[in-house]
C-alpha atoms as a PDB file:
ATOM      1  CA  UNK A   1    -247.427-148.610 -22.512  1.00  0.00           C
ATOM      2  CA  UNK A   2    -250.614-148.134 -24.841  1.00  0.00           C
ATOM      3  CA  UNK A   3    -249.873-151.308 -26.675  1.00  0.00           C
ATOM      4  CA  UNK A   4    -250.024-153.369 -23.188  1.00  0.00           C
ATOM      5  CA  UNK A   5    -252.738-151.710 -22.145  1.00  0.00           C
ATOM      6  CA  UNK A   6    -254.359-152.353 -25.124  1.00  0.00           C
ATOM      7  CA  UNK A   7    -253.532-156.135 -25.115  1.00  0.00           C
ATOM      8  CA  UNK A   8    -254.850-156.209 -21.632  1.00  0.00           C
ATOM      9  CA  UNK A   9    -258.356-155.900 -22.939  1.00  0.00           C
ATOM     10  CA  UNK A  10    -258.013-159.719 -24.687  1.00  0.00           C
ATOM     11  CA  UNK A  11    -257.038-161.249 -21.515  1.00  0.00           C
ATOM     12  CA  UNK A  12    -258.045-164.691 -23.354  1.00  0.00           C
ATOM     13  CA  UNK A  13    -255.177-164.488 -25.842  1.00  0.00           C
ATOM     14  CA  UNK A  14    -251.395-164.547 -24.552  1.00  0.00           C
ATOM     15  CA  UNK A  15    -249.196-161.657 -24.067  1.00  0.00           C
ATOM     16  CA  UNK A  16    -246.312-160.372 -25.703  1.00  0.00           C
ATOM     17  CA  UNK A  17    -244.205-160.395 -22.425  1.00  0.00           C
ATOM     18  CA  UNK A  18    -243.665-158.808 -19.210  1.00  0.00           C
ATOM     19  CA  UNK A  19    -241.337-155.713 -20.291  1.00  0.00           C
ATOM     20  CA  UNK A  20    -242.343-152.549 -22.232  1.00  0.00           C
ATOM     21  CA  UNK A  21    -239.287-153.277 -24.555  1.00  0.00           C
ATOM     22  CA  UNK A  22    -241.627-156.482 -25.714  1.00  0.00           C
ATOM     23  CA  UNK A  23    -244.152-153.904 -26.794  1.00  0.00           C
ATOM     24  CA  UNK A  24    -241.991-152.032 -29.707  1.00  0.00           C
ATOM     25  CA  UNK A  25    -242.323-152.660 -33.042  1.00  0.00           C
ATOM     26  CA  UNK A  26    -239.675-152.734 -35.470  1.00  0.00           C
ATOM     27  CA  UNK A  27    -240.683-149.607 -37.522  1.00  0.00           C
ATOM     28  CA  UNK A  28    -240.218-147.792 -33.764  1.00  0.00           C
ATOM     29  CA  UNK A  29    -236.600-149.020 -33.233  1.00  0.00           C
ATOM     30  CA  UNK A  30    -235.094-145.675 -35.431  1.00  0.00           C
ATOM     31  CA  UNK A  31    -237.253-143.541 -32.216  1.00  0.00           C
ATOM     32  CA  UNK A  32    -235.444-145.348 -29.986  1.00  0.00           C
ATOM     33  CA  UNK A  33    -231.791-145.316 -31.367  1.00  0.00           C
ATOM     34  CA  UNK A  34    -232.305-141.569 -32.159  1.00  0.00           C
ATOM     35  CA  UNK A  35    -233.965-140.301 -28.943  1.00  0.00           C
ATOM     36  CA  UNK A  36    -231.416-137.707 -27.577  1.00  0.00           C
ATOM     37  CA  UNK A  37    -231.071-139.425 -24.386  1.00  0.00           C
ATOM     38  CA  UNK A  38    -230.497-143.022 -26.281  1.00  0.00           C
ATOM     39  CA  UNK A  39    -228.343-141.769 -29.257  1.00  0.00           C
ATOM     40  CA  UNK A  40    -224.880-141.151 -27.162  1.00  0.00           C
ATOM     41  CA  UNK A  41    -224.996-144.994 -26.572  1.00  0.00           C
ATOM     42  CA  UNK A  42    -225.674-145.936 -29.910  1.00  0.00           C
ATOM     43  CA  UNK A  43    -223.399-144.039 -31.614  1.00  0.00           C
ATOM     44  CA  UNK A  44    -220.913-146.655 -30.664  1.00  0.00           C
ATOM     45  CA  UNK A  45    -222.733-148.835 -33.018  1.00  0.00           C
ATOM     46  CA  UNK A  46    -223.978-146.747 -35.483  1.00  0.00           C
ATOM     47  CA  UNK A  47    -221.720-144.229 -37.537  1.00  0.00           C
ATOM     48  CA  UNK A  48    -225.057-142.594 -38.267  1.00  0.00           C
ATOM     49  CA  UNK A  49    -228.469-142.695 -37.214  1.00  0.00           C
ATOM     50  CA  UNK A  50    -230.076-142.367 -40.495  1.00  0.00           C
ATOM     51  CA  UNK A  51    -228.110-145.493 -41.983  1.00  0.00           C
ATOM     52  CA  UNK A  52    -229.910-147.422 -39.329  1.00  0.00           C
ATOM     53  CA  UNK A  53    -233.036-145.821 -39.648  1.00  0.00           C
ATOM     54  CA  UNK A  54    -233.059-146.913 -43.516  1.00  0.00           C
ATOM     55  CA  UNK A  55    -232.079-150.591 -42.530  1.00  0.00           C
ATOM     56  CA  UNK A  56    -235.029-150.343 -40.232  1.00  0.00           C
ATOM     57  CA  UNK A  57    -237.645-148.854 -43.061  1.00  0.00           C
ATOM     58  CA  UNK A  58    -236.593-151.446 -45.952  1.00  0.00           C
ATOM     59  CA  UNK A  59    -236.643-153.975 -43.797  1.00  0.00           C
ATOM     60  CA  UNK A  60    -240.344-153.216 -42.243  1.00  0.00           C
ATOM     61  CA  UNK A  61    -241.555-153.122 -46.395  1.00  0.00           C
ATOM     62  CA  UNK A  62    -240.580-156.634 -46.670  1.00  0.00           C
ATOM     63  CA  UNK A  63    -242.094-157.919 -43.218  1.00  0.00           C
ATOM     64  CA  UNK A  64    -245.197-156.055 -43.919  1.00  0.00           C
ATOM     65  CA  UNK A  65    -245.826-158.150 -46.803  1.00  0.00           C
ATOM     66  CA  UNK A  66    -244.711-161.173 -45.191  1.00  0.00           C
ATOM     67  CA  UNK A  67    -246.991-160.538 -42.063  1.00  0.00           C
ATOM     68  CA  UNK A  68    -250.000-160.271 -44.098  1.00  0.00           C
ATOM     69  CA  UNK A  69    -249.271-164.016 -45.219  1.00  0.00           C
ATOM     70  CA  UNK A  70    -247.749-163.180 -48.701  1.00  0.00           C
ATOM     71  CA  UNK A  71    -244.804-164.392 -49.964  1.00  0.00           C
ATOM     72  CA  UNK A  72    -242.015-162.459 -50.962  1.00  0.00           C
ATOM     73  CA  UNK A  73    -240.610-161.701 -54.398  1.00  0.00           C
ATOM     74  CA  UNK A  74    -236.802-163.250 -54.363  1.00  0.00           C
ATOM     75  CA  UNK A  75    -234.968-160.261 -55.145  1.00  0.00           C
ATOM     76  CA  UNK A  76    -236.920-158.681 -51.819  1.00  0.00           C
ATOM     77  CA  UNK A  77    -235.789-162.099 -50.297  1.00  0.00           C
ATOM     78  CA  UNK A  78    -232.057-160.912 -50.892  1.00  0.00           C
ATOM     79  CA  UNK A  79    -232.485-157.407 -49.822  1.00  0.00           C
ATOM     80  CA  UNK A  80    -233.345-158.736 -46.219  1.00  0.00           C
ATOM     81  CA  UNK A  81    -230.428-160.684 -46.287  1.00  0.00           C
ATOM     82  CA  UNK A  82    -228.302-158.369 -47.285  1.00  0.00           C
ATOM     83  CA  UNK A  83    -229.767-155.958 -44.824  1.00  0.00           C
ATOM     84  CA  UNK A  84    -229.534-158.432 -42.119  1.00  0.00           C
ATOM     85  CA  UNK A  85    -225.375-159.294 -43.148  1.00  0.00           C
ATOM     86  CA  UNK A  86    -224.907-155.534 -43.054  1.00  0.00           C
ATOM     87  CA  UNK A  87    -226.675-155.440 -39.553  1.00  0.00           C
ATOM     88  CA  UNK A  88    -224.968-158.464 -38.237  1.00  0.00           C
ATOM     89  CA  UNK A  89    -221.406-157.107 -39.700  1.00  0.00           C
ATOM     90  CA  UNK A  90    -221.940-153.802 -37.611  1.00  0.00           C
ATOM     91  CA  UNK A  91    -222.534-155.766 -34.773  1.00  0.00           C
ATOM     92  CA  UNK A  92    -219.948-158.265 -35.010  1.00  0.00           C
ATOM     93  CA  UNK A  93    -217.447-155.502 -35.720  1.00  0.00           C
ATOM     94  CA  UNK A  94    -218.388-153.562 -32.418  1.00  0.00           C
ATOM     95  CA  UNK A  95    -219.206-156.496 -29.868  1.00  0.00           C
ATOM     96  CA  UNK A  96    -216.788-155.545 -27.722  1.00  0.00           C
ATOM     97  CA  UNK A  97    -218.433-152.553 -26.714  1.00  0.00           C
ATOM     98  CA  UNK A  98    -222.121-153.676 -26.869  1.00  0.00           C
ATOM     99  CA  UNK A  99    -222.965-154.883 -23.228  1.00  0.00           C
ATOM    100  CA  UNK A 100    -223.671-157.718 -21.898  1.00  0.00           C
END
């Protein structure tokens, strides 16, 4: 809610979106997946939240360099895509029960 709020004080540039969801970054996606209230439903995706929350942290190294316009060392170039098979294998392997 802060972050929208905050974006509403440069009404001349566009916005992120309509939802508060838009508004997350990725380092705040562990909260999220932890929070007591959230964890029972991602437990079906995640054997444990910490594995996800180091997916999340490595991964937010590499796009911090990247999002300050500098390119990224190769071998960091295969540790996000390895992250990101590891991520998509999780999710393949439980679609089923992710909803629609």
């Amino acid at each position: 809610a802060q972050r929208k709020a905050d974006e509403a004080k440069d009404p001349w540039h566009g916005k992120r979106g309509s939802a508060l969801i838009d508004y997350l970054d990725l380092a705040d996606l562990p909260s999220v997946v932890s929070a007591p209230k959230a964890w029972p439903h991602f437990r079906k995706l995640f054997a444990r939240a910490s594995w996800f929350q180091e997916l999340v942290n490595d991964l937010n190294v590499s796009r911090r360099v990247a999002a300050h316009m500098n390119p990224l060392a190769s071998d960091d170039v295969k540790n996000v895509e390895a992250a990101f098979r590891k991520w998509a294998k999780v999710l393949k392997a439980k679609a089923a029960e992710i909803p629609a």
